[in-house]
Protein backbone atom coordinates (compact mmCIF):
# COMPACT_ATOMS: atom_id res chain seq x y z
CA UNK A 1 63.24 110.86 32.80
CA UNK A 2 66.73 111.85 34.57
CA UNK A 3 67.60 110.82 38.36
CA UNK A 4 69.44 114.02 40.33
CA UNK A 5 70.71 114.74 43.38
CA UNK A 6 68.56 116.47 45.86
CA UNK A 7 69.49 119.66 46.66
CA UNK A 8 68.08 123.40 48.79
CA UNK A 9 67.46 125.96 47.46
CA UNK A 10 65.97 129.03 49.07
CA UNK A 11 62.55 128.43 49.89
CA UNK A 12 59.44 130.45 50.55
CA UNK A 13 57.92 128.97 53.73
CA UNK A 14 54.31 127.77 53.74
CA UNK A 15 53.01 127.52 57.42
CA UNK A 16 49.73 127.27 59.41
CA UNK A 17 48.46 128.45 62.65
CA UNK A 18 45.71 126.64 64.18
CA UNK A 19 43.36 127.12 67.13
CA UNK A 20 40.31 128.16 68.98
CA UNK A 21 38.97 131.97 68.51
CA UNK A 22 40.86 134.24 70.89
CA UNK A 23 44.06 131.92 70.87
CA UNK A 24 45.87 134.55 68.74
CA UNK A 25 45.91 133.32 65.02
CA UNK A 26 46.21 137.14 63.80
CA UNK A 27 49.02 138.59 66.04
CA UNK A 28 51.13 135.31 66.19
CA UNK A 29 51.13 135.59 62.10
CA UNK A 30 51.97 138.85 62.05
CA UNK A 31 55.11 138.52 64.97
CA UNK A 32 56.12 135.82 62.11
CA UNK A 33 55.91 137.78 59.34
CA UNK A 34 57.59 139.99 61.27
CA UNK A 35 60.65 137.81 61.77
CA UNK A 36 60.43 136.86 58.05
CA UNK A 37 60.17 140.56 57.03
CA UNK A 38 63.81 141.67 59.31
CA UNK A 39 60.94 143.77 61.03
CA UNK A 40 59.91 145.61 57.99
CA UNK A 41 56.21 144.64 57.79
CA UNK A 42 55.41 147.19 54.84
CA UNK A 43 55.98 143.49 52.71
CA UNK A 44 53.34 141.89 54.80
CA UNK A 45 49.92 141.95 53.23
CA UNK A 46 46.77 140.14 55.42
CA UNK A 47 43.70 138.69 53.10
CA UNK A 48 41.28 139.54 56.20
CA UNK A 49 37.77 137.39 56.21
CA UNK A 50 37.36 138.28 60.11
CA UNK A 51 35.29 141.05 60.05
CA UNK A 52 38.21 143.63 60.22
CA UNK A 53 40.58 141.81 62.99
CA UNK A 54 43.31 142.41 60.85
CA UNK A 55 43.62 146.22 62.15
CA UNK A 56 43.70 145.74 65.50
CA UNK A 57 47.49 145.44 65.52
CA UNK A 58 47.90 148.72 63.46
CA UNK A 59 50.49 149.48 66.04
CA UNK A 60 53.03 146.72 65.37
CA UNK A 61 53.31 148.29 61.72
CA UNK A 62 52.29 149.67 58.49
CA UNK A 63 51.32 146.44 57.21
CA UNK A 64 48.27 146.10 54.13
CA UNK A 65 45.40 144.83 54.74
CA UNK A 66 43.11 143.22 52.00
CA UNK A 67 38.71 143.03 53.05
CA UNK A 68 37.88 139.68 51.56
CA UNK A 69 34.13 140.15 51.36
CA UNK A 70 31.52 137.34 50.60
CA UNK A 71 31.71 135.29 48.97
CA UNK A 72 34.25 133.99 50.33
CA UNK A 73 35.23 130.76 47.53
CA UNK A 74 38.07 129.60 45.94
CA UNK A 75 38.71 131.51 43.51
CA UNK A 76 38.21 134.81 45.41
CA UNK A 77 41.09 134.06 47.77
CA UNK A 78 43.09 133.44 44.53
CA UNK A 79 42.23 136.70 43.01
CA UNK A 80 43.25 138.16 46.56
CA UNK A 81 46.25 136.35 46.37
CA UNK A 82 47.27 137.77 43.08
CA UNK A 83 46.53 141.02 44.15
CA UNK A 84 49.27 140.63 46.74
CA UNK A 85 51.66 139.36 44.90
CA UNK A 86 51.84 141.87 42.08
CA UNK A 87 52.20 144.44 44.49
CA UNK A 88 55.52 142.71 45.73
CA UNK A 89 54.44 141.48 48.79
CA UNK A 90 56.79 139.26 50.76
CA UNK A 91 54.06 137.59 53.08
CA UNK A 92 50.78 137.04 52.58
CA UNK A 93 48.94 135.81 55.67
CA UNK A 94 45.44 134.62 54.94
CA UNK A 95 43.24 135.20 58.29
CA UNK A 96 41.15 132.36 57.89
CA UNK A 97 41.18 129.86 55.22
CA UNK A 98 38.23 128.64 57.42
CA UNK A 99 35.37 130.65 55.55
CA UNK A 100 36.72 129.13 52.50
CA UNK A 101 35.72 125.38 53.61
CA UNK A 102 32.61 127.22 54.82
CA UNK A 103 31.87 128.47 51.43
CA UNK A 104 32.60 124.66 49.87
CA UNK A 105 30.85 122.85 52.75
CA UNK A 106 27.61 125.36 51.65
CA UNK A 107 28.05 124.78 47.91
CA UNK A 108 28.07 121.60 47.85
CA UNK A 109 24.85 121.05 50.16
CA UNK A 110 23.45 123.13 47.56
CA UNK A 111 24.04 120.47 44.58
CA UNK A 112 21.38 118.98 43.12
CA UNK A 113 21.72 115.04 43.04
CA UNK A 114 24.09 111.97 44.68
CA UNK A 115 25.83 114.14 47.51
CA UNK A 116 29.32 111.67 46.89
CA UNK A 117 29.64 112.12 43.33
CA UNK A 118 29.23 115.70 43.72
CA UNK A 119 32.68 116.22 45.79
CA UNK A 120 33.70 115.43 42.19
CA UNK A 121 32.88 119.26 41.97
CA UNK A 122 34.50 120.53 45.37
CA UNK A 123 37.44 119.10 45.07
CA UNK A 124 39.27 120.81 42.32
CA UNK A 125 37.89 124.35 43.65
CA UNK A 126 40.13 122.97 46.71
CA UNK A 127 43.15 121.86 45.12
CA UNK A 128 42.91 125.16 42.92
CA UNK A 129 43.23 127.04 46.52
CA UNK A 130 46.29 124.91 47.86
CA UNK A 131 48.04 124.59 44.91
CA UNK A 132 47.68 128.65 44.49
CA UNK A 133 49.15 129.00 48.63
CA UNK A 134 51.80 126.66 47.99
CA UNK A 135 52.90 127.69 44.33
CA UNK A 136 53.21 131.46 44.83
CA UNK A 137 56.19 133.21 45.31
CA UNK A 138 55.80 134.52 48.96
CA UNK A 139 55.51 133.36 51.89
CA UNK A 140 52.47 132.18 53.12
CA UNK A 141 51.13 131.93 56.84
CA UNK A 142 47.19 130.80 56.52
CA UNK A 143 45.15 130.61 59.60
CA UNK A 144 42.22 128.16 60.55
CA UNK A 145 39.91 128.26 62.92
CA UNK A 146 39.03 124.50 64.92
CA UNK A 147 36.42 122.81 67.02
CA UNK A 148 36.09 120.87 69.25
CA UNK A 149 35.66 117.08 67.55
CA UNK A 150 33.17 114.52 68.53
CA UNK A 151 32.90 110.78 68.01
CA UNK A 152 30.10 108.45 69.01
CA UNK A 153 31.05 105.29 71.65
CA UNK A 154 29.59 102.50 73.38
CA UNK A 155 29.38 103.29 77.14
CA UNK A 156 27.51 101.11 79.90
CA UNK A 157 25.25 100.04 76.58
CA UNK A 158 24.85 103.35 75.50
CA UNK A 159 25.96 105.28 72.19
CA UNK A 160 27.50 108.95 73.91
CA UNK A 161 29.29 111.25 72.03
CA UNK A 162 32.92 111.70 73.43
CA UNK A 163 35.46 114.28 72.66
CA UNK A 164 38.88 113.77 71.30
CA UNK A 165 40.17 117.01 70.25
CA UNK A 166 40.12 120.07 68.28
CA UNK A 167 39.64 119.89 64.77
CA UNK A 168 40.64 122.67 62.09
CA UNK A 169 37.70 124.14 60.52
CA UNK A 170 39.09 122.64 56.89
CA UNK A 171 39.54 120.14 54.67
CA UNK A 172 41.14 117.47 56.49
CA UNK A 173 44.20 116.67 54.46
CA UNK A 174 45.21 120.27 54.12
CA UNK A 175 47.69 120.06 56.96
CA UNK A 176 49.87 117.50 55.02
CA UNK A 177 50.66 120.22 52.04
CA UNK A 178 52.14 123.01 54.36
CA UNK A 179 55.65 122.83 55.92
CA UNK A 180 54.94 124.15 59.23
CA UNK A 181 51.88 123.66 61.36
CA UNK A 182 51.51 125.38 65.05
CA UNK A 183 48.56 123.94 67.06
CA UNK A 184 48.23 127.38 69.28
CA UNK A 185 45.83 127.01 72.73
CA UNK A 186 43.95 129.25 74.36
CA UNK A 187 46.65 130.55 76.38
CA UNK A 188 48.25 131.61 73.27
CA UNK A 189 50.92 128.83 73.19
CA UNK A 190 52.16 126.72 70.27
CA UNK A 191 53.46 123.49 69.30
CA UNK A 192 54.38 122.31 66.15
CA UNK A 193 52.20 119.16 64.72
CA UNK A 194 53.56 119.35 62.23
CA UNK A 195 57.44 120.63 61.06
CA UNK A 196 59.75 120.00 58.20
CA UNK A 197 62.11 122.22 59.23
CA UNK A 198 63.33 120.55 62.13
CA UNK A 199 63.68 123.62 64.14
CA UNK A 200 60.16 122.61 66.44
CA UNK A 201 59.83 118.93 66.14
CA UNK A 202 59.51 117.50 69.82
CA UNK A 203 59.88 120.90 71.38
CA UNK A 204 57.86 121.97 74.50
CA UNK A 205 55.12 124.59 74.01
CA UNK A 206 56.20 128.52 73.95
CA UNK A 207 55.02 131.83 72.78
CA UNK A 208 55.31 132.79 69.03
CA UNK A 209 57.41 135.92 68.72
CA UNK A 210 59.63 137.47 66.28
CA UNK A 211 62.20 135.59 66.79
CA UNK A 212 60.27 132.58 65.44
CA UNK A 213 60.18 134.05 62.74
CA UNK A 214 63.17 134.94 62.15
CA UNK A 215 64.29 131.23 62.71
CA UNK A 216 62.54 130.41 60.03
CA UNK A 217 63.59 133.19 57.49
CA UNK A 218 67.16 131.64 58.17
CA UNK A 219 65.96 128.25 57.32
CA UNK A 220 64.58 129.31 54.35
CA UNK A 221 67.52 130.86 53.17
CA UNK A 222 69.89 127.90 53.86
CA UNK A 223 71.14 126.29 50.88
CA UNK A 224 72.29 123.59 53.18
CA UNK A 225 70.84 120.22 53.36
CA UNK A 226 71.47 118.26 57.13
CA UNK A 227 73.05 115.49 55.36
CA UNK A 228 75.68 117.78 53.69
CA UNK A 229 75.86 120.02 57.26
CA UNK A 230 76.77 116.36 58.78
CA UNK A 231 79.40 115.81 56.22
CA UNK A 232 81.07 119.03 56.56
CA UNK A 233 80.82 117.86 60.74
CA UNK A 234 83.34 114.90 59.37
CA UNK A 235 85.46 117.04 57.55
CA UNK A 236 86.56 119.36 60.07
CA UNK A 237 90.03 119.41 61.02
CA UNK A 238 90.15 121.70 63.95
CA UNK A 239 87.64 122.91 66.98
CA UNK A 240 87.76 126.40 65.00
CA UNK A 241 86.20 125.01 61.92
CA UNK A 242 83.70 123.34 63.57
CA UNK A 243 83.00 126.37 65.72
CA UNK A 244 82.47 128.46 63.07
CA UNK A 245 80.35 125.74 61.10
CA UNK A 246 78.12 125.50 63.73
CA UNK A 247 77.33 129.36 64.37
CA UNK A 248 76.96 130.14 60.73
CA UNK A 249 74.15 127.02 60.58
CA UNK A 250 72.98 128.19 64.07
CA UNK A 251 69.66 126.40 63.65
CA UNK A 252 70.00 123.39 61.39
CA UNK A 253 73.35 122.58 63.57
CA UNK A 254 70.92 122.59 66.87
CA UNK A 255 69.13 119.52 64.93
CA UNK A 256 72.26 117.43 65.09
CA UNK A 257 73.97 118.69 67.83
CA UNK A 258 75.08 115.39 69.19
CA UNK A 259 77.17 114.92 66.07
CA UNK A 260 79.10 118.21 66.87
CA UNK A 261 79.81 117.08 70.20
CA UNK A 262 80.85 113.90 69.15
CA UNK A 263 83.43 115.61 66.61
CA UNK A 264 84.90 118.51 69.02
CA UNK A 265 85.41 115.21 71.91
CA UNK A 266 87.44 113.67 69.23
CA UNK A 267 89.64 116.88 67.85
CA UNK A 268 90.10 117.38 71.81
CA UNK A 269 91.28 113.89 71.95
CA UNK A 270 93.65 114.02 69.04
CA UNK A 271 95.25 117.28 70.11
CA UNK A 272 95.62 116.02 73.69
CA UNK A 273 97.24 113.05 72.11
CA UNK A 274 99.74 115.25 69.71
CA UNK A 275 100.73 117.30 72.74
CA UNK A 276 101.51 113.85 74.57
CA UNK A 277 103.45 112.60 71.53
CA UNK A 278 105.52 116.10 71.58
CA UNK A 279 103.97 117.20 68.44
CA UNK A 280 102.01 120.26 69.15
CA UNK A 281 103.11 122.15 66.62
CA UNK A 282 100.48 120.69 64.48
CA UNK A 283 97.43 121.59 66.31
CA UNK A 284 97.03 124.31 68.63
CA UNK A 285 95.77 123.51 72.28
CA UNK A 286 92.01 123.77 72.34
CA UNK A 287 90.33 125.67 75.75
């Protein structure tokens, strides 16, 4: 047992797209696999469980598609996955994990015997699945479908069901093991519930493109933690240093942009103050 410091290294981005059918699941994961690709989606594979959705957008590439049939369970998906990734596949978008909650939700109403001790059963068919999506080396963009969720309340006396929300067609906790989850509506827009990467968190809603993607690809490949990013902010001596820090960590930098302008209105100071002094042949005038 050894303490270490943390450290990035590059990283294979699990994410998940979530929403109502006809929000766009399918071509918003492939615009992101496009970004993650450079635009070549020839290393983007689709497990497909939609009934053949997945060739509808033929004409944004020559992606490969992969017909999961029925039944759709656990293990199947990880076969499927396997098959993808010993072909070389870069990213693997699995269009829905939905059908394989389906398949658990089924199995286990088909157990024989006390309904709570059989989840004993489900569970590890379940963690075999996640831990399959987030062990692989690809990245992963899974899909789920949602409802629309329903609790019971007291009104005027009465016990009326109420909505509060939509609610992704898996199991609940699953949201907590990927990186990245966009809540897309049925306008097609997204918002991040959920994002480690910084790049989304408390952003308004906007279209999933390429370019998303493409964010993300460069956040994957930083080796750069935003603690050591902020420490390199201190240890700039000059406004072109901390230009150039800033556009080669375009996206991480954006996530503590304060503490860049904080640093270039003190190297402005200090060279205004050298020029005052009669020194400037230390620092050149910044613009």
């Amino acid at each position: 047992m050894q303490l270490r410091k943390s450290e990035r290294s590059k990283a294979k981005i699990k994410m998940a797209l979530q929403g109502p059918s006809g929000s766009g699941k399918t071509m918003s994961a492939l615009l992101l696999a496009q970004g993650l690709t450079n635009g070549n989606l020839s290393k983007v594979a689709i497990i497909d469980t939609e009934n053949g959705s997945a060739d509808l957008y033929a004409h944004l590439g020559n992606y490969s598609v992969l017909t999961l049939e029925n039944p759709h369970s656990p293990q199947r998906y990880i076969e499927a996955i396997d098959v993808c990734i010993k072909a070389g596949v870069e990213v693997i978008i699995i269009d829905s994990t939905s059908h394989c909650w389906d398949y658990l939700l089924d199995y286990h109403a088909s157990l024989q015997g006390n309904s709570f001790a059989n989840w004993s059963k489900i569970t590890p068919m379940q963690k075999s699945f996640v831990d399959k999506i987030l062990n692989c080396n690809a990245h992963v963009i899974a899909t789920m479908r949602v409802k629309q969720d329903y609790v019971i309340s007291e009104k005027n006396g009465k016990m009326v069901p109420e909505k509060v929300g939509l609610k992704a067609i898996q199991r609940d906790e699953i949201s907590y093991e990927f990186t990245v989850v966009f809540d897309i509506d049925s306008k097609h827009f997204a918002s991040a519930s959920k994002d480690r990467t910084l790049l989304f968190e408390g952003k308004p809603q906007f279209l999933i493109n390429t370019h998303t993607g493409k964010k993300i690809l460069e956040w994957c490949n930083s080796t750069m933690t935003r603690p050591e990013l902020q420490q390199k902010i201190v240890e700039c001596m000059t406004i072109k240093e901390l230009t150039e820090l800033y556009n080669n960590n375009l996206d991480m930098a954006k996530s503590v942009e304060q503490d860049f302008v904080e640093k270039k209105n003190l190297l402005q100071n200090l060279t205004s103050n050298i020029y005052k002094n009669g020194n400037g042949t230390t620092y050149p005038q910044s613009n």
